[in-house]
C-alpha atoms as a PDB file:
ATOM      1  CA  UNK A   1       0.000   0.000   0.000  1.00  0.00           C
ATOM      2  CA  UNK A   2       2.809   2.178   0.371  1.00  0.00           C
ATOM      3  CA  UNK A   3       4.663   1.488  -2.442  1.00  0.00           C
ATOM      4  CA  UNK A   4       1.640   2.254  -4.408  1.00  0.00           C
ATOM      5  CA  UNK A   5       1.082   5.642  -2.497  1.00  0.00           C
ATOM      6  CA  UNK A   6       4.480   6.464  -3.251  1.00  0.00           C
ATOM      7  CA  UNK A   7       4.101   5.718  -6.751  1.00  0.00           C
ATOM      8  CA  UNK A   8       1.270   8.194  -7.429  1.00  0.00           C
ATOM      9  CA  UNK A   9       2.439  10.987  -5.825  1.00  0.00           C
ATOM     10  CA  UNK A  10       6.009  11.025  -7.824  1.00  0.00           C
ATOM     11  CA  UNK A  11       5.503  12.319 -11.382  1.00  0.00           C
ATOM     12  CA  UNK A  12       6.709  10.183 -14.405  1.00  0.00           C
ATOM     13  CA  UNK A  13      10.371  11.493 -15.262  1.00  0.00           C
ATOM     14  CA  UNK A  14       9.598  11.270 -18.690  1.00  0.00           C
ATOM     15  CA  UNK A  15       6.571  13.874 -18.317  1.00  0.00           C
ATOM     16  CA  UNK A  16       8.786  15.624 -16.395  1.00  0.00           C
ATOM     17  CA  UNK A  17      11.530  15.605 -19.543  1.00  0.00           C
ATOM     18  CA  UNK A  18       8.986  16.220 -22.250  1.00  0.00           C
ATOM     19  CA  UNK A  19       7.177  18.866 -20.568  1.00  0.00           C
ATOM     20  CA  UNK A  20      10.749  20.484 -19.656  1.00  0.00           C
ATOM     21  CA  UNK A  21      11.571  20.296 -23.739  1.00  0.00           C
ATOM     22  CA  UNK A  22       8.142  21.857 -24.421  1.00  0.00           C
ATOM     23  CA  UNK A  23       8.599  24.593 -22.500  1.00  0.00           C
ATOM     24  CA  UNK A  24      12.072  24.970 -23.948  1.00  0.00           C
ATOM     25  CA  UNK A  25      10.940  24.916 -27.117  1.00  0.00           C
ATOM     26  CA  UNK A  26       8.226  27.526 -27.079  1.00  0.00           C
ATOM     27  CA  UNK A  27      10.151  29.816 -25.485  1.00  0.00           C
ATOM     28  CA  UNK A  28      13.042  30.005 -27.630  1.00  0.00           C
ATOM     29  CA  UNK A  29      10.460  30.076 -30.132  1.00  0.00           C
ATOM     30  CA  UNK A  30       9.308  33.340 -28.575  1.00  0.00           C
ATOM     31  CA  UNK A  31      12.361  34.474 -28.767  1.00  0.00           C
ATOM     32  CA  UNK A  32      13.397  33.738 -32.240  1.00  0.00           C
ATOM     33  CA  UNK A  33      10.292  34.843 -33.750  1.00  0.00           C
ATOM     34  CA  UNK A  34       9.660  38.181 -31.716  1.00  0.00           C
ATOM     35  CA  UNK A  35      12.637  39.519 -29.443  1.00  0.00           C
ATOM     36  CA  UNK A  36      16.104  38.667 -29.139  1.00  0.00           C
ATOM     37  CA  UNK A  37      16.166  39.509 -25.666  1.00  0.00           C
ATOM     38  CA  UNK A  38      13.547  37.916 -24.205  1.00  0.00           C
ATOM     39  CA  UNK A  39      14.033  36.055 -20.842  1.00  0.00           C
ATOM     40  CA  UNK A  40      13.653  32.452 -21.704  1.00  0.00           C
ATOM     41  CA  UNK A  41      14.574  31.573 -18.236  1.00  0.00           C
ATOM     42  CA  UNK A  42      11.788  33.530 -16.647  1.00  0.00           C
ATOM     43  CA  UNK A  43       9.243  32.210 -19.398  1.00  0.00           C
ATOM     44  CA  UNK A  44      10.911  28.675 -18.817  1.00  0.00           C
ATOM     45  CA  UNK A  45      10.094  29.084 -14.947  1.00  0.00           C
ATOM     46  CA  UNK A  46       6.656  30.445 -15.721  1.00  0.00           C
ATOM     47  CA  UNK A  47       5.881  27.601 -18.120  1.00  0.00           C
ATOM     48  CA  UNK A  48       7.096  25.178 -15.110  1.00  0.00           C
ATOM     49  CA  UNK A  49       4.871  26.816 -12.913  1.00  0.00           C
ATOM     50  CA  UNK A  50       2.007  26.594 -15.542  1.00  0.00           C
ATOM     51  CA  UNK A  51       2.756  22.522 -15.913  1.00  0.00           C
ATOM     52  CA  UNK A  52       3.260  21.504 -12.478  1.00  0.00           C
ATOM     53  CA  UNK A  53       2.353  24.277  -9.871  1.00  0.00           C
ATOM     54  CA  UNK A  54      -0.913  23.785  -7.995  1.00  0.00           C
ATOM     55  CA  UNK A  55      -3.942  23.328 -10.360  1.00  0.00           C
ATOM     56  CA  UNK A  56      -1.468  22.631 -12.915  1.00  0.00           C
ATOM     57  CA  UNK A  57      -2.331  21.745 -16.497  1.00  0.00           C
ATOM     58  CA  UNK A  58      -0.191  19.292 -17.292  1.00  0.00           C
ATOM     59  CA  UNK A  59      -1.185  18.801 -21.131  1.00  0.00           C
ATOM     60  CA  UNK A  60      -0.327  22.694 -21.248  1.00  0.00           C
ATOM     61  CA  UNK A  61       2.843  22.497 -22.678  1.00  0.00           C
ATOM     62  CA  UNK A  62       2.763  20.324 -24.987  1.00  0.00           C
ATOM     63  CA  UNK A  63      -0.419  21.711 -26.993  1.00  0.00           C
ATOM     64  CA  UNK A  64       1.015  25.155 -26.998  1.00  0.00           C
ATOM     65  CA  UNK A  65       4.637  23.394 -28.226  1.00  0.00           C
ATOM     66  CA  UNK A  66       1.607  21.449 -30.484  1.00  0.00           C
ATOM     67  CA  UNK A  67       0.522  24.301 -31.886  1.00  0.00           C
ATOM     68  CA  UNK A  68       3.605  26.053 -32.732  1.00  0.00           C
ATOM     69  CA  UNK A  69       5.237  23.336 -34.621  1.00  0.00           C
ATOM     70  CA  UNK A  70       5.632  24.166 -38.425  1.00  0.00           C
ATOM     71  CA  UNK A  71       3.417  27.318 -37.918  1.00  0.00           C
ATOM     72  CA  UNK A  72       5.241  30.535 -39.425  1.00  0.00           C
ATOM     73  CA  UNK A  73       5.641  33.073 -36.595  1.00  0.00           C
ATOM     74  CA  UNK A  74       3.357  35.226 -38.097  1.00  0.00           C
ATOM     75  CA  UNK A  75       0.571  32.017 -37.928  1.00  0.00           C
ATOM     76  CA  UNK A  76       1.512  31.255 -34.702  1.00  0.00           C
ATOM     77  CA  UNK A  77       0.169  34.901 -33.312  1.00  0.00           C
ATOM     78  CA  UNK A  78      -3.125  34.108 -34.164  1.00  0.00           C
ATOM     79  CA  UNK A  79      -3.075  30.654 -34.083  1.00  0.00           C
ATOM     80  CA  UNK A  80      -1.659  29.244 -31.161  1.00  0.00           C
ATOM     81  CA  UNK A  81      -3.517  32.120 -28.528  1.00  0.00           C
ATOM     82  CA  UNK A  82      -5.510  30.153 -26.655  1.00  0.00           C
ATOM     83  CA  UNK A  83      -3.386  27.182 -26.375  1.00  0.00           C
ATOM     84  CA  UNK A  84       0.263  29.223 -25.138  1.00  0.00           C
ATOM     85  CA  UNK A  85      -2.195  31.571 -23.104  1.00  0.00           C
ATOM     86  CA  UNK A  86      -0.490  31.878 -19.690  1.00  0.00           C
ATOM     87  CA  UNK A  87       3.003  30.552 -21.154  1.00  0.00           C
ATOM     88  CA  UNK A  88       3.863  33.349 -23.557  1.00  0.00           C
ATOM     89  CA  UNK A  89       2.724  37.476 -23.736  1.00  0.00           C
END
């Protein structure tokens, strides 16, 4: 009984990688598409936050990544609002 408890209340590591990469990913897509100096760390942490904080979303990340793949930045803008809402400006 335990071991089980245990079990469910650590996250998979491999969620844990993938969402990491997701959030990566969208913010250095930020970045490349929009301004040079934006903070990917912040937007990194924020994303985190987003994924895993309390009433996380855990699917967050990964539909906003999703939705940016092969999407011109320009696309993206008006695209991708609703699913990187809370991740990116």
């Amino acid at each position: 009984m335990l071991v089980l408890s245990l079990a469910t209340a650590c996250s998979n590591p491999v969620d844990e990688i993938d969402e990491g990469v997701d959030c990566a990913n969208i913010c250095d897509r930020y970045r490349d598409c929009y301004d040079e100096d934006y903070d990917t760390g912040a937007c990194r942490d924020r994303c985190d936050d987003l994924v895993d904080g309390e009433n996380g979303d855990s699917n967050a990340a990964d539909a906003c990544d999703g939705c940016l793949d092969d999407r011109s930045c320009i696309d993206a803008t008006f695209s991708c609002a609703s699913e990187c809402a809370g991740i990116l400006p």
